[in-house]
Structure formats: structure tokens, C-alpha cells
Protein backbone atom coordinates (compact mmCIF):
# COMPACT_ATOMS: atom_id res chain seq x y z
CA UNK A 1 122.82 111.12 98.82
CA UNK A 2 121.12 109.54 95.52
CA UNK A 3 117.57 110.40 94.66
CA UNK A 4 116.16 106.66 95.56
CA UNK A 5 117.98 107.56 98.97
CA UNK A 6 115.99 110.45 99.42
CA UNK A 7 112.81 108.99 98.62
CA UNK A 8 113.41 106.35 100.77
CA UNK A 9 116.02 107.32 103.31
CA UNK A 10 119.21 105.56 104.48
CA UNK A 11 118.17 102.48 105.32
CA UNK A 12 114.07 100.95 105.29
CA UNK A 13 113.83 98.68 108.32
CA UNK A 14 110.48 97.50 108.16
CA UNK A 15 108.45 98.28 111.44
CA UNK A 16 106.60 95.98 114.25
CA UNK A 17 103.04 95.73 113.97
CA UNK A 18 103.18 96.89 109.85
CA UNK A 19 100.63 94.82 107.52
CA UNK A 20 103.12 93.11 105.04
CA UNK A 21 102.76 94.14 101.91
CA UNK A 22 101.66 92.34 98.79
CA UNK A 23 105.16 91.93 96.72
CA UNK A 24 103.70 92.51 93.46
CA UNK A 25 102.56 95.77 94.26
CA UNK A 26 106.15 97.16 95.13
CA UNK A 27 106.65 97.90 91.45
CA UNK A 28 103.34 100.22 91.23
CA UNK A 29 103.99 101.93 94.67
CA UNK A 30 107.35 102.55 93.99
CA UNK A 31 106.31 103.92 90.33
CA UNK A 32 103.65 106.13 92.15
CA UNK A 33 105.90 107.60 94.07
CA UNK A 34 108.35 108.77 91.83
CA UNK A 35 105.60 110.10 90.02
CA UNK A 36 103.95 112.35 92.94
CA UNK A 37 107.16 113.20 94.52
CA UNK A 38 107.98 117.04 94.02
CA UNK A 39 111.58 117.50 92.79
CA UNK A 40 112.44 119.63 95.53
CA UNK A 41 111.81 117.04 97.71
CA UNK A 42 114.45 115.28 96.09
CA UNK A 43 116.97 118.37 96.16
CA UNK A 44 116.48 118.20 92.41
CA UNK A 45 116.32 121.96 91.02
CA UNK A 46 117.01 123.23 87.42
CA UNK A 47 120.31 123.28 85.84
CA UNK A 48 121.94 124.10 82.64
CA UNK A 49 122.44 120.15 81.74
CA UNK A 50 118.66 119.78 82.72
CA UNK A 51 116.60 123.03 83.03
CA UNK A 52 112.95 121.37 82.08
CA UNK A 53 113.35 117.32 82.28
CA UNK A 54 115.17 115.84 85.39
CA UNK A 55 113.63 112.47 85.10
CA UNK A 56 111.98 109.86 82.62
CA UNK A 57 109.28 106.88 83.45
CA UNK A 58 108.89 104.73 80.28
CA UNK A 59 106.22 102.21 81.01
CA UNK A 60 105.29 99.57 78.12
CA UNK A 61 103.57 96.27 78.42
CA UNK A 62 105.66 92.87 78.39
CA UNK A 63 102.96 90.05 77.73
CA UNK A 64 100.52 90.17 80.72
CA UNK A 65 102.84 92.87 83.22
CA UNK A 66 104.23 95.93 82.21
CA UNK A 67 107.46 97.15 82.97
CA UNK A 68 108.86 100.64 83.81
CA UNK A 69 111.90 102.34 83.76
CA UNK A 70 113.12 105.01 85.26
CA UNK A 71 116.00 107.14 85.18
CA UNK A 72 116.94 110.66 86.88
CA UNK A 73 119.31 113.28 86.18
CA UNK A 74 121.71 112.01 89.05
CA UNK A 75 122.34 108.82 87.39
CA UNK A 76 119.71 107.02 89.16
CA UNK A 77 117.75 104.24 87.55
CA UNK A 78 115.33 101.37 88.35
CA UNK A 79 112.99 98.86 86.60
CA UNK A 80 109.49 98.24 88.23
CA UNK A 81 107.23 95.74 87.05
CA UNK A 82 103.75 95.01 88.07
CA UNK A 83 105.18 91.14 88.94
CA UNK A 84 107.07 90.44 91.85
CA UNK A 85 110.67 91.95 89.97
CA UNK A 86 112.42 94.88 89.84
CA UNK A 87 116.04 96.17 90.49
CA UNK A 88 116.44 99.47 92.17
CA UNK A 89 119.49 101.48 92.09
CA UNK A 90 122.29 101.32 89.78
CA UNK A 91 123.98 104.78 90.17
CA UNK A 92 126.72 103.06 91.42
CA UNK A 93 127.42 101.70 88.60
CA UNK A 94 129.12 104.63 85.55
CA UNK A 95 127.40 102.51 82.65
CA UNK A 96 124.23 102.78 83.91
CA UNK A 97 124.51 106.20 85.09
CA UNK A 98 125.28 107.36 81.90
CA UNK A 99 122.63 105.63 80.09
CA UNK A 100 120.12 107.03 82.93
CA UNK A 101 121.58 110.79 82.19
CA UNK A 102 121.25 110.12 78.46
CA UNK A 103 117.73 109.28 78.71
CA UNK A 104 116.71 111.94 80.81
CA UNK A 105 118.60 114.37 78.84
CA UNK A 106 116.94 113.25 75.47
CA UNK A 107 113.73 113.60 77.76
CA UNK A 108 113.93 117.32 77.15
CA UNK A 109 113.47 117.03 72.96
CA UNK A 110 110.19 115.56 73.90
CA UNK A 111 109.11 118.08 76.34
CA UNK A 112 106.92 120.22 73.58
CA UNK A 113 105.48 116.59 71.93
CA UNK A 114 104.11 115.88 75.67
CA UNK A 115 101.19 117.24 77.27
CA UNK A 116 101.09 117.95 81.45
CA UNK A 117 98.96 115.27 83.39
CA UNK A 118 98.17 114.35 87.07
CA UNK A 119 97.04 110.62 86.12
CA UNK A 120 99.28 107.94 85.66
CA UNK A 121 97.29 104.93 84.31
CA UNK A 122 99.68 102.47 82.43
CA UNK A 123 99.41 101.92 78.78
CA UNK A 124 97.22 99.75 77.03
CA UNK A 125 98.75 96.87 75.20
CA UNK A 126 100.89 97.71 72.20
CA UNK A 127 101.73 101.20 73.97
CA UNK A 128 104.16 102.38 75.37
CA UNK A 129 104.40 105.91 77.45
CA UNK A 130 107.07 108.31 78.18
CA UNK A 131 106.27 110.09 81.60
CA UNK A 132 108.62 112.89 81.91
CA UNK A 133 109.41 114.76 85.30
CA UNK A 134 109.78 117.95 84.58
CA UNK A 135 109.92 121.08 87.36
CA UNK A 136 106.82 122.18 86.54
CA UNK A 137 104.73 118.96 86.79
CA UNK A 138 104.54 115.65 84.98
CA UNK A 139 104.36 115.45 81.45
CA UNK A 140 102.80 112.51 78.96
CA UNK A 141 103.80 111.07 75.41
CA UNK A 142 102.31 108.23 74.20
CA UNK A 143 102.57 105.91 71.19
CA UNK A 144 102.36 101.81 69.59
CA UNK A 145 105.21 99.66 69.96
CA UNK A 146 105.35 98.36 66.48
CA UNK A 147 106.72 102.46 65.53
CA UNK A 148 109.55 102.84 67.99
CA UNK A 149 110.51 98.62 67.99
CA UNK A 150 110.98 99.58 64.16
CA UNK A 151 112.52 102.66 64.54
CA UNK A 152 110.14 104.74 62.43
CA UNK A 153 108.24 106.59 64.90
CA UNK A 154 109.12 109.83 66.76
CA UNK A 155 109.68 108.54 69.92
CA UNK A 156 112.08 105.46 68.51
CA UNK A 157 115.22 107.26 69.68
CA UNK A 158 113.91 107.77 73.07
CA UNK A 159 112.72 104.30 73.72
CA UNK A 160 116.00 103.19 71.99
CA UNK A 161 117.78 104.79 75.45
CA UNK A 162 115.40 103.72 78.09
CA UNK A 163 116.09 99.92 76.27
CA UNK A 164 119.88 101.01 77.13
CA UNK A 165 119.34 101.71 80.03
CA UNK A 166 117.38 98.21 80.99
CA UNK A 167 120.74 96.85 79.26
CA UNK A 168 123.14 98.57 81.90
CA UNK A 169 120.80 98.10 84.87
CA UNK A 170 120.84 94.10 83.69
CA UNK A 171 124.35 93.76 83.10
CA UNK A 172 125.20 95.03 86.58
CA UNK A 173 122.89 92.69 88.30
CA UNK A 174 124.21 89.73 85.84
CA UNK A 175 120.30 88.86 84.41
């Protein structure tokens, strides 16, 4: 079972009698959950492959929304947004589960740059932030656009692979 079917179980059906939910906040609740979840609730635990990081939130702003992806040590990734769009899943798929596992793993040579948090506010424009799930808590790195768009800044490399793995998760849904 994959880590978004975990969160979410086999199958959502939604319930009689439930107050329908505003679309555009799917993104954020979604994002806010992956955030909060503990990683043994998703039968993740440390390995050799992964024995800090075993997933990777990158959030930065696109014009008036902001987007996130996320990846996971299974293979799992998704893009939230704060619009009404988002694609969820992709495990399925071996391109984007390797991109997902590549981010997360280079998640782990930014564990000692990050400090641990328990607020996830999304970046101001012309930021971008790395939240990294780690098994003891959520970690934060943040920094501008301009340094990792032109490759100069620490974190270039990283956001390099969380592009990648927007890449694989669009190619599979044909965007």
C-alpha cells in the first residue's frame, strides 16, 4: 500500500450529510497533512537508503498561488497548489518514482542546513522552502528564487530535483 494510500485509505467515498468542501483548499489540506502526519503512521521507519529524510515538501510561489511538491521515500509524489489543481499519485509510474526517491534522498545533504519547526506558513514571494520529513520531526530551509533558478545558491541542486520531479509527475498526466 503507497503512502498517499495510507493517508487516505483505499478508496475516499465522500459521505451523506458532509459540508462540501471548498476545491481550492484541497491543495493546503492535503499539504497539512502530510506535514502533521507521523511517519509511523505511514509505516515509514528508518532505513539505510533513508535513515534521517523520508520525505521532501518544496513549496515556492507561481505568480499569485504557490505550488508544492512532494515526494516520499516510496516513490510517492504529488503537486498541491493553493488553486483548484493538483495531481496526486504517480508511484505508479518508474520515472516519477525515481525522481521522487532522488529528491528525498538529496533531502538528507540538507538535513544539517535546516532547522526543526512545527509551523508551516508558505513562503513569501521570491522564496522558496524545502520542508523535509525527517523521523524526528519536520525540518525548514529557506531561500530566494533568483539563487537556485540560477544555479548559484546552495539549495540549486535540490530545487533542480523537485523541478524533475514536477517534470515526471506532468509527463505522466500529459500537461
Amino acid at each position: 500500500m503507497g503512502i498517499l494510500s495510507r493517508l487516505f485509505g483505499e478508496r475516499a467515498v465522500p459521505q451523506p450529510g458532509q459540508p462540501n468542501q471548498r476545491s481550492e483548499d484541497a491543495g493546503r489540506q492535503l499539504r497539512q497533512m502530510v506535514l502533521t502526519t507521523p511517519p509511523e503512521s505511514m509505516d515509514q521507519r528508518p532505513t539505510d537508503e533513508f535513515p534521517r529524510v523520508y520525505g521532501v515538501l518544496m513549496d515556492w510561489p507561481i505568480g499569485d498561488q504557490v505550488a508544492t511538491i512532494f515526494s516520499s521515500s516510496t516513490g510517492a509524489a504529488s503537486l498541491y497548489t493553493t488553486s483548484t489543481f493538483g495531481i496526486i499519485g504517480g508511484e505508479g509510474h518508474e520515472p516519477v518514482r525515481a525522481a521522487a526517491i532522488a529528491f528525498v534522498r538529496a533531502g538528507d545533504r540538507l538535513f544539517d542546513a535546516s532547522t526543526p519547526t512545527g509551523v508551516f506558513p508558505y513562503p513569501e514571494a521570491g522564496h522558496v522552502r524545502f520542508y523535509l520529513l525527517t523521523f524526528e520531526g519536520v525540518r525548514v530551509v529557506e531561500t530566494d528564487v533568483a539563487s537556485v533558478q540560477d544555479g548559484t545558491g546552495v539549495c540549486a541542486e535540490f530545487f533542480s530535483l523537485g523541478q524533475e520531479v514536477l517534470t515526471q509527475l506532468r509527463s505522466v498526466v500529459n500537461l
